[in-house]
N, C-alpha and C. Protein backbone atom coordinates (compact mmCIF):
# COMPACT_ATOMS: atom_id res chain seq x y z
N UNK A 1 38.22 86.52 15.59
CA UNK A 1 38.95 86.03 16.75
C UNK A 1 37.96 85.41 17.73
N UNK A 2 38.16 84.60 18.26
CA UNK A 2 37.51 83.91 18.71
C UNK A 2 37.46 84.22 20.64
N UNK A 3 36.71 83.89 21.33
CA UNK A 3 36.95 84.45 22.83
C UNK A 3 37.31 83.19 23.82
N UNK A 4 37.22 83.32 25.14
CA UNK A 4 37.17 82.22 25.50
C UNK A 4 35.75 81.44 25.44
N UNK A 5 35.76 80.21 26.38
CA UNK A 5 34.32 79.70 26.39
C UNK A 5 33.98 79.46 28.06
N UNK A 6 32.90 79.73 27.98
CA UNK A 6 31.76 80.30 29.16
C UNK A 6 31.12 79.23 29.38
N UNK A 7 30.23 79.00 30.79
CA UNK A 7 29.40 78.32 31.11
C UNK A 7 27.94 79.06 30.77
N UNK A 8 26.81 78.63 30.12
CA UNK A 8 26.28 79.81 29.70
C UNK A 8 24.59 78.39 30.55
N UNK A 9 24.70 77.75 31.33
CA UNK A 9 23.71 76.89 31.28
C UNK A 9 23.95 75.90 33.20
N UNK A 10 23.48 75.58 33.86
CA UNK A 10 23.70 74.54 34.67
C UNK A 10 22.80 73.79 35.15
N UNK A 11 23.02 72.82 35.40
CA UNK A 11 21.58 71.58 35.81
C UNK A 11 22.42 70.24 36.37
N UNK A 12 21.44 69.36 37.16
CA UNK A 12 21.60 68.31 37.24
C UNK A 12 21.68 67.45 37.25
N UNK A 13 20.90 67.33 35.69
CA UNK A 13 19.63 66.18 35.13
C UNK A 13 20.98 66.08 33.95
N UNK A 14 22.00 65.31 33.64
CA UNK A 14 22.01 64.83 32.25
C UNK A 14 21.46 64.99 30.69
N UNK A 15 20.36 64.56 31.18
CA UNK A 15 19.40 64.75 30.06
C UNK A 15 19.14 66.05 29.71
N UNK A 16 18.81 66.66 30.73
CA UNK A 16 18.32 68.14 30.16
C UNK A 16 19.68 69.07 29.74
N UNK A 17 20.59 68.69 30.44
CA UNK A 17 21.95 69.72 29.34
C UNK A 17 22.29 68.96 28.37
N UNK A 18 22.07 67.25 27.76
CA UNK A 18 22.03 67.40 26.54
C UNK A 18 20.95 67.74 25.82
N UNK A 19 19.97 67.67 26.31
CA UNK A 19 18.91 68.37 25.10
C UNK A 19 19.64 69.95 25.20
N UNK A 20 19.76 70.26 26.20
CA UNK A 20 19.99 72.03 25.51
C UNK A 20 21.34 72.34 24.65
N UNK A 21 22.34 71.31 24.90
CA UNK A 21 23.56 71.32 23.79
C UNK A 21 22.59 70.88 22.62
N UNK A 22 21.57 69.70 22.53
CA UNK A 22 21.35 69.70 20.85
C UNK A 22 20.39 70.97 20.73
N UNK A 23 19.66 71.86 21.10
CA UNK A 23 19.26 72.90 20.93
C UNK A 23 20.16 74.17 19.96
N UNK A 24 21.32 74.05 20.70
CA UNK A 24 22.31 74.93 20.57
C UNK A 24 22.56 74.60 19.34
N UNK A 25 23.34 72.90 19.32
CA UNK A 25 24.02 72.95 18.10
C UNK A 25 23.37 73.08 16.78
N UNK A 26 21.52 72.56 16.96
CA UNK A 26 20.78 72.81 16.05
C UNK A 26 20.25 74.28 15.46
N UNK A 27 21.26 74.94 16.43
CA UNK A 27 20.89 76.25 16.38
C UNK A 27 22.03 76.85 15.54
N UNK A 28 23.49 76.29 15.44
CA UNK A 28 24.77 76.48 14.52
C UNK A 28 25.38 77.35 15.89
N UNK A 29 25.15 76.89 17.06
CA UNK A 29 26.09 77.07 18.47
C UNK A 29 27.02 75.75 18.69
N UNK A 30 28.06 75.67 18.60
CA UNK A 30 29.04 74.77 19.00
C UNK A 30 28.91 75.11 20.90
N UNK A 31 28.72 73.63 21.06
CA UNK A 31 28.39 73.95 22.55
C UNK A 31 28.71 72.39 23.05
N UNK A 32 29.07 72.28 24.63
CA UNK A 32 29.53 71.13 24.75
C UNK A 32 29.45 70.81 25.94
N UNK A 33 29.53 70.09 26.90
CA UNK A 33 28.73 69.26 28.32
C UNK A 33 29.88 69.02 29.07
N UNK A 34 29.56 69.77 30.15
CA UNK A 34 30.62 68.72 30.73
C UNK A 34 30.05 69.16 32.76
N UNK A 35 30.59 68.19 33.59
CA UNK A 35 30.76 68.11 35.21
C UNK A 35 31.41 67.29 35.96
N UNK A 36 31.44 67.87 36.97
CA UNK A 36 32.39 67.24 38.06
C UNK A 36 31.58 65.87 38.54
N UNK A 37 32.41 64.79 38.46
CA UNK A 37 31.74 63.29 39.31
C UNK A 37 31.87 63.43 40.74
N UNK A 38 31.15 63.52 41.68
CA UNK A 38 31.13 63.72 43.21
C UNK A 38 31.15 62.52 43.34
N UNK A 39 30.47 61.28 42.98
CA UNK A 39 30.12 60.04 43.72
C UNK A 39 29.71 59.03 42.76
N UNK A 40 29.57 57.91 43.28
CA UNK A 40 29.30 56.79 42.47
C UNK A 40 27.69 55.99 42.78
N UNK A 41 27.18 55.94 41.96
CA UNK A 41 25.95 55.07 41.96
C UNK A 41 25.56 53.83 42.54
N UNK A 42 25.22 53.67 43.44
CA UNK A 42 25.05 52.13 43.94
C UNK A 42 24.73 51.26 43.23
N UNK A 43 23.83 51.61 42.56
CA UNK A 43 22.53 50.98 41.41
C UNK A 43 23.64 50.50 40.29
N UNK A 44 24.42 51.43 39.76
CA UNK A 44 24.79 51.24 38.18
C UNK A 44 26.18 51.67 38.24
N UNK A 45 26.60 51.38 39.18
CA UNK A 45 28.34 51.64 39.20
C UNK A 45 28.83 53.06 38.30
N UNK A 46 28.32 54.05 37.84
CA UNK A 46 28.71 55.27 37.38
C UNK A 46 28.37 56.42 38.08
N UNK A 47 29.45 57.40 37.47
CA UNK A 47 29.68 58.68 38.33
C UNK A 47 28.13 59.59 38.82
N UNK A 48 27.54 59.89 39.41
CA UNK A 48 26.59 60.79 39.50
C UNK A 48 27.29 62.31 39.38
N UNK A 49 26.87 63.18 38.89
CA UNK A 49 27.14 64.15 38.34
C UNK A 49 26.57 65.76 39.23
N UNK A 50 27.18 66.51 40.29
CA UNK A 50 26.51 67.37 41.04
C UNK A 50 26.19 68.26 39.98
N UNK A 51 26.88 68.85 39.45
CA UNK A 51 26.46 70.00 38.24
C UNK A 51 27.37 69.78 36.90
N UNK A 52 26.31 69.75 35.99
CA UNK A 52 26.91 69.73 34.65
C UNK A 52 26.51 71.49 34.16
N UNK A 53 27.40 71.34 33.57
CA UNK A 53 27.10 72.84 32.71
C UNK A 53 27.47 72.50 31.13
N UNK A 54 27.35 73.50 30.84
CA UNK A 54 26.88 73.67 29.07
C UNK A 54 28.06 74.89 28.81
N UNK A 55 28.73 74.18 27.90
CA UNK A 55 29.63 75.45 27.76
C UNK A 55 29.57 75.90 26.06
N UNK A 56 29.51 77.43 25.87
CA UNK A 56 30.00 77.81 24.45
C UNK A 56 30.87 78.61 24.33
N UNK A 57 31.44 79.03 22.91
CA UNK A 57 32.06 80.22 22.97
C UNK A 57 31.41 81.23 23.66
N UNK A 58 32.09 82.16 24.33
CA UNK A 58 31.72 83.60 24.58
C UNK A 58 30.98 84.58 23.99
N UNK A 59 31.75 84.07 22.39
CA UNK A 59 31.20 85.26 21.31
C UNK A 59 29.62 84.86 21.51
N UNK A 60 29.11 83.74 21.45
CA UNK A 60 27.86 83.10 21.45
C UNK A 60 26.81 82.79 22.82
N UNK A 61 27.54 83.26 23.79
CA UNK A 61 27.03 83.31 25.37
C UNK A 61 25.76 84.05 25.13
N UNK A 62 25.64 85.21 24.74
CA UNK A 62 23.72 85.82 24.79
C UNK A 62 23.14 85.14 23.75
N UNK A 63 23.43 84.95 23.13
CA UNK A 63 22.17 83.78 21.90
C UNK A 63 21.82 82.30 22.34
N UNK A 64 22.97 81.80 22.82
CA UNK A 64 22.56 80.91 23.45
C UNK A 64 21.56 80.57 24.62
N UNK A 65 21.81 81.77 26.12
CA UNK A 65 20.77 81.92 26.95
C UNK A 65 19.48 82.26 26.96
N UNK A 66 19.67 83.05 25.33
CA UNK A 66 18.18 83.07 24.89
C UNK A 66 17.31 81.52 24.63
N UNK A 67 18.42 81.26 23.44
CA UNK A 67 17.60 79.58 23.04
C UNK A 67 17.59 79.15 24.03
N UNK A 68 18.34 78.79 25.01
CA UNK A 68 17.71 78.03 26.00
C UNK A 68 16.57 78.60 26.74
N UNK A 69 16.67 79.69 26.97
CA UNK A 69 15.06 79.87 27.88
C UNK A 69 13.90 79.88 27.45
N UNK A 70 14.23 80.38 25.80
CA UNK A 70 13.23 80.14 24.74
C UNK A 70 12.48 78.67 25.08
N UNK A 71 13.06 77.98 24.83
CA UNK A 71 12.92 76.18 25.28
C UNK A 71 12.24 76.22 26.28
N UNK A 72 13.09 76.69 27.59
CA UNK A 72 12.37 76.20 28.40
C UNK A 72 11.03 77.05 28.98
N UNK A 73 10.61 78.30 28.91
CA UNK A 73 9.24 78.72 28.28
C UNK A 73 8.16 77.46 27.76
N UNK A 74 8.76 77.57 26.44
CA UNK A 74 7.96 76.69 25.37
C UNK A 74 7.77 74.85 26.23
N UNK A 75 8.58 74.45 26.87
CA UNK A 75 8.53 73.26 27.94
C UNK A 75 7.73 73.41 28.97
N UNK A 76 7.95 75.03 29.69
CA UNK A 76 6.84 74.73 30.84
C UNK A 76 4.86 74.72 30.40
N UNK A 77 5.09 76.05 28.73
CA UNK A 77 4.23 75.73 28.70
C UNK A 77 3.03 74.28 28.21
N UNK A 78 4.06 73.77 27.34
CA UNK A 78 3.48 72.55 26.81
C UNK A 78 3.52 71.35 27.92
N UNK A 79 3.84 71.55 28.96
CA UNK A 79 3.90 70.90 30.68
C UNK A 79 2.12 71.56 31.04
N UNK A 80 2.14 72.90 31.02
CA UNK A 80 0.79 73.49 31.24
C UNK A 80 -0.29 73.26 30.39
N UNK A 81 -0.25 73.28 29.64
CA UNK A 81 -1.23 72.25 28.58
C UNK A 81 -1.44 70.93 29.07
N UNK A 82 -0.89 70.57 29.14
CA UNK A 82 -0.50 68.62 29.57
C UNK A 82 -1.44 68.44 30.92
N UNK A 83 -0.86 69.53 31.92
CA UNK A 83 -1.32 69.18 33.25
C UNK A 83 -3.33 69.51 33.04
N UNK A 84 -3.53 70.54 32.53
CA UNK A 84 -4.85 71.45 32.25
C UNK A 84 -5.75 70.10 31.58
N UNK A 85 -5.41 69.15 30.45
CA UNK A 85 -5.70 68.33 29.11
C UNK A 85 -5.84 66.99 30.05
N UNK A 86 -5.20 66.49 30.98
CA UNK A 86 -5.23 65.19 31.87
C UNK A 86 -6.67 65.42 32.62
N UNK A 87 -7.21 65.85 33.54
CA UNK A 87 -8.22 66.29 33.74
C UNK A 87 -9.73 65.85 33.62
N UNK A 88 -9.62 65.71 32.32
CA UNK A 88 -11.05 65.68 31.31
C UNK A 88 -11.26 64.58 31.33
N UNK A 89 -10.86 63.96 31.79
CA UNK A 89 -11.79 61.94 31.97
C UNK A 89 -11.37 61.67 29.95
N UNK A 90 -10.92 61.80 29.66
CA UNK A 90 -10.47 60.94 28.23
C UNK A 90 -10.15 61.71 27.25
């Protein structure tokens, strides 16, 4: 039986809740994007987005918050490498 589905994720960046839906789904999490449009873009005539969230089943809500933080761990540290590695003149 299946449960309802949860917000298990939130951000503001686009980009980064779809990378963490393909995380998920590469993970065999059915997971899916979605937010409210507050306003419109001057620049590019589309919605700007205040919060998107990441939604999955329920049954799948703690595996998922894992993979994602898993990620983002593994992001800040390869950010910390990056910043440490620039440094060195070449």
């Amino acid at each position: 039986m299946t449960d309802g589905v949860v917000s298990i994720a939130r951000t503001t960046n686009v980009v980064v809740a779809s990378m963490w839906r393909e995380i998920l789904v590469a993970n065999g999490i059915r997971a899916e994007v979605g937010g409210t449009a507050t306003a419109t873009s001057v620049y590019a005539m589309m919605p700007m987005l205040s919060q998107i969230d990441v939604f999955v089943f329920e049954e799948d809500a703690d595996r998922a918050r894992e993979l994602i933080e898993q990620a983002e761990r593994e992001a800040a540290r390869e950010d910390g490498e990056t910043a440490r590695g620039s440094g060195d003149g070449g």
